[in-house]
Each structure stands twice: as structure tokens, then as C-alpha cells.
Protein backbone atom coordinates (compact mmCIF):
# COMPACT_ATOMS: atom_id res chain seq x y z
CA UNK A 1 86.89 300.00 30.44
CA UNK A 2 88.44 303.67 29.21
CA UNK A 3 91.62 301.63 30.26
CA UNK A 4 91.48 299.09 27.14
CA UNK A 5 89.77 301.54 24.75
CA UNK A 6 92.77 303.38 25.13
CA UNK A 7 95.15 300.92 25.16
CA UNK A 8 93.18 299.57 21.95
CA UNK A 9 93.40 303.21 20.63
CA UNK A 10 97.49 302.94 21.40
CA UNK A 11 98.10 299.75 19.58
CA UNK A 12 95.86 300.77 16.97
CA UNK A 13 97.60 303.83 16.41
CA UNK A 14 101.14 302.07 16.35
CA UNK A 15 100.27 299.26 13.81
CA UNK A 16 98.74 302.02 11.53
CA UNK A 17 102.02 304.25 11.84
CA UNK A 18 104.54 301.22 11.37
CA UNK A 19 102.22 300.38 8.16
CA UNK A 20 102.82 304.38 7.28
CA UNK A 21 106.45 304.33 7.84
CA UNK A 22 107.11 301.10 5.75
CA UNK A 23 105.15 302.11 3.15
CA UNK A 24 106.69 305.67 3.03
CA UNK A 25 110.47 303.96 3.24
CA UNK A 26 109.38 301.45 0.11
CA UNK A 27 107.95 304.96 -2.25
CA UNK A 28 111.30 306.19 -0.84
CA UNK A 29 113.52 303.22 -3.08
CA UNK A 30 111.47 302.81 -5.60
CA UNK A 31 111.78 306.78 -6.09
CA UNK A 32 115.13 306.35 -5.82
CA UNK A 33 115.62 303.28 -7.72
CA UNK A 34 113.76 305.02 -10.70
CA UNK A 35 115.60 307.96 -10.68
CA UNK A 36 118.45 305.42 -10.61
CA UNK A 37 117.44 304.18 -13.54
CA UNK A 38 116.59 307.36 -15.90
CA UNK A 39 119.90 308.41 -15.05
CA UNK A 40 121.91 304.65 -16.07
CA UNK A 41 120.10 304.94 -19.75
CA UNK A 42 120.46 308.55 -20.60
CA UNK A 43 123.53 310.59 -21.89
CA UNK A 44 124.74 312.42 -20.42
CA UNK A 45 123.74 315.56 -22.88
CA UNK A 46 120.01 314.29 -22.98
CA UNK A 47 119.50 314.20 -19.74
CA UNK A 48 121.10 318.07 -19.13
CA UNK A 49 117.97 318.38 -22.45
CA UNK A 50 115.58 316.70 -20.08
CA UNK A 51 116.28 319.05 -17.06
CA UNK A 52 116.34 322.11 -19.05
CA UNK A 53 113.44 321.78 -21.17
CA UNK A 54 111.60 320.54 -18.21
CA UNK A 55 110.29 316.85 -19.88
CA UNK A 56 111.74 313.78 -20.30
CA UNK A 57 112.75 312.15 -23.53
CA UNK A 58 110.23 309.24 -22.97
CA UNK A 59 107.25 311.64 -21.60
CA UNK A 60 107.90 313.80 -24.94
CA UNK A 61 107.21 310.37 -26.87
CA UNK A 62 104.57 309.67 -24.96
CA UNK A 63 102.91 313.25 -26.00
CA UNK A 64 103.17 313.30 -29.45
CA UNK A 65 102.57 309.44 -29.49
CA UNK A 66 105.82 308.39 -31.38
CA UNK A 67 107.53 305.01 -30.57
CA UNK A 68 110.69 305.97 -32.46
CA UNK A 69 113.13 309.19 -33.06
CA UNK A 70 111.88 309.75 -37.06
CA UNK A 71 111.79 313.72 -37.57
CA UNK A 72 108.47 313.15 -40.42
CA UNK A 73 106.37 311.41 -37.75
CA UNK A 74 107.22 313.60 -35.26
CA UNK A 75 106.36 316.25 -37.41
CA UNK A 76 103.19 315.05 -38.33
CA UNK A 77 102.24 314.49 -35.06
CA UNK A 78 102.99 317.36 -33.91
CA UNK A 79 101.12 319.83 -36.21
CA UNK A 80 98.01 317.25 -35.74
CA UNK A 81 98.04 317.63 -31.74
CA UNK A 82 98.76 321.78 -32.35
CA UNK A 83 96.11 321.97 -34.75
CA UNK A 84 93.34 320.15 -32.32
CA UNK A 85 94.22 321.50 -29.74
CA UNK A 86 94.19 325.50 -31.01
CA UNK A 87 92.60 327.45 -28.46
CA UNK A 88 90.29 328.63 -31.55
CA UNK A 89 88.72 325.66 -32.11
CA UNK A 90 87.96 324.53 -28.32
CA UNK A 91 91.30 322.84 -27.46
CA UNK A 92 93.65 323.86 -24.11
CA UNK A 93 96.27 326.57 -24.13
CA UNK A 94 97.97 324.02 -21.47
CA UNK A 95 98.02 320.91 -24.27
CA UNK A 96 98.79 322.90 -26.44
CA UNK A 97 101.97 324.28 -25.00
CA UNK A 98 102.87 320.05 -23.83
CA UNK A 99 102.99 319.56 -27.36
CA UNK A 100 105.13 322.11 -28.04
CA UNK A 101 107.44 321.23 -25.20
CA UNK A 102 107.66 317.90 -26.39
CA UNK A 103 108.47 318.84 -29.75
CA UNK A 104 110.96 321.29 -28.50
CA UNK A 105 112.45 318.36 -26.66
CA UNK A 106 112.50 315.70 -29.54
CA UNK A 107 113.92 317.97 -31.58
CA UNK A 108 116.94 318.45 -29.02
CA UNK A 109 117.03 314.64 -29.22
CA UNK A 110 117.35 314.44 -32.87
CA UNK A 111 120.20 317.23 -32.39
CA UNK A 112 122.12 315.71 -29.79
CA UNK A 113 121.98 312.25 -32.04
CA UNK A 114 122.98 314.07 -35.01
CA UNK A 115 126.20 315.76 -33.61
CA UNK A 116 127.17 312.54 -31.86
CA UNK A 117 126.87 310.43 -35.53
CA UNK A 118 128.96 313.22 -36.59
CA UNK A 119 131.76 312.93 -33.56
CA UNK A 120 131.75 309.30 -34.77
CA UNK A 121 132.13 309.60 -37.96
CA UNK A 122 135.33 311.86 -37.18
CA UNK A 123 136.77 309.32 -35.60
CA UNK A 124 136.33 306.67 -37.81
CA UNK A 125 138.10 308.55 -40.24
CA UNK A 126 141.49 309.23 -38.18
């Protein structure tokens, strides 16, 4: 009888690690795939913003809850979020410095656009 609870034990033990393994290899493309991805639709300038400021253009959107690059609502929802979340009036030093970040990075964004409307606009001329 210990001869079959171990061999149950064995198979048991194999069908669980296969399961592991596959599901480990499929987080492995999707990572990969994603990553992929981010890199296909960003410039390359706003993605060297991304990895320096530490956030991602769409997670910065996400923060200050802005669907679209316009400086006023970014703005506004930025001194909002700061404002509510002031240490002073029971908000978090760690939201608090997200919104920040994200502004920081938006405002990269709007930078990066701005100089390459420029670099266009050059060459339309010649």
C-alpha cells in the first residue's frame, strides 16, 4: 500500500509541475509579447522618457486620469490630485509623489511632441 501512495504522490507531483512549467513558459510570452508591443508603438525618444523617469506614457495617463495629451487638463488634474492628496490634509506622501511623476512624464511627452512638430515643420519648408 506505501507502494501506490507513493507512486500516487509521484504522478501527482509530475502533473502539478508540468501544469507549473506551462504556465510559467505562457507568463514568459505574454511578458515578452507585451514588452514587444510597448516597444513597436513608442518612439524612440519616449520610450528613453519612459525608462528614465521610471513610468510609462500610458501609466502617467492613467494617474492623472487624462485620455488625451492637452497641457490645461493635465494641468488641472494635476493640481486637483496634488492638492488631495497633501500630506496636510490626510493624503499619501507616496500618491502624492505618482502624481508628480506622472506629470513630470506628460510633460516630457508634450516636449518631445513639440520639438518633433517643429523638425517637421523644418522640413516642410526646404
Amino acid at each position: 500500500q506505501a507502494k501506490y501512495l507513493a507512486q500516487i504522490i509521484l504522478v501527482g507531483a509530475q502533473v502539478v509541475g508540468r501544469a507549473f512549467m506551462r504556465a510559467l513558459r505562457q507568463e514568459f510570452a505574454a511578458s515578452q509579447a507585451a514588452a514587444s508591443a510597448r516597444g513597436r508603438t513608442e518612439r524612440p525618444q519616449s520610450a528613453a522618457a519612459s525608462r528614465i523617469i521610471g513610468i510609462s506614457l500610458q501609466e502617467a495617463q492613467q494617474i492623472l486620469n487624462v485620455s488625451n495629451l492637452n497641457p490645461e487638463e493635465i494641468q488641472k488634474n494635476y493640481d486637483h490630485l496634488f492638492k488631495v492628496n497633501d500630506k496636510s490634509v490626510g493624503g499619501s506622501f507616496y500618491l502624492q509623489s505618482k502624481v508628480v511623476r506622472a506629470k513630470e512624464r506628460l510633460d516630457e511627452e508634450l516636449r518631445i511632441q513639440a520639438k518633433g512638430d517643429k523638425e517637421k515643420g523644418r522640413k516642410a519648408e526646404t
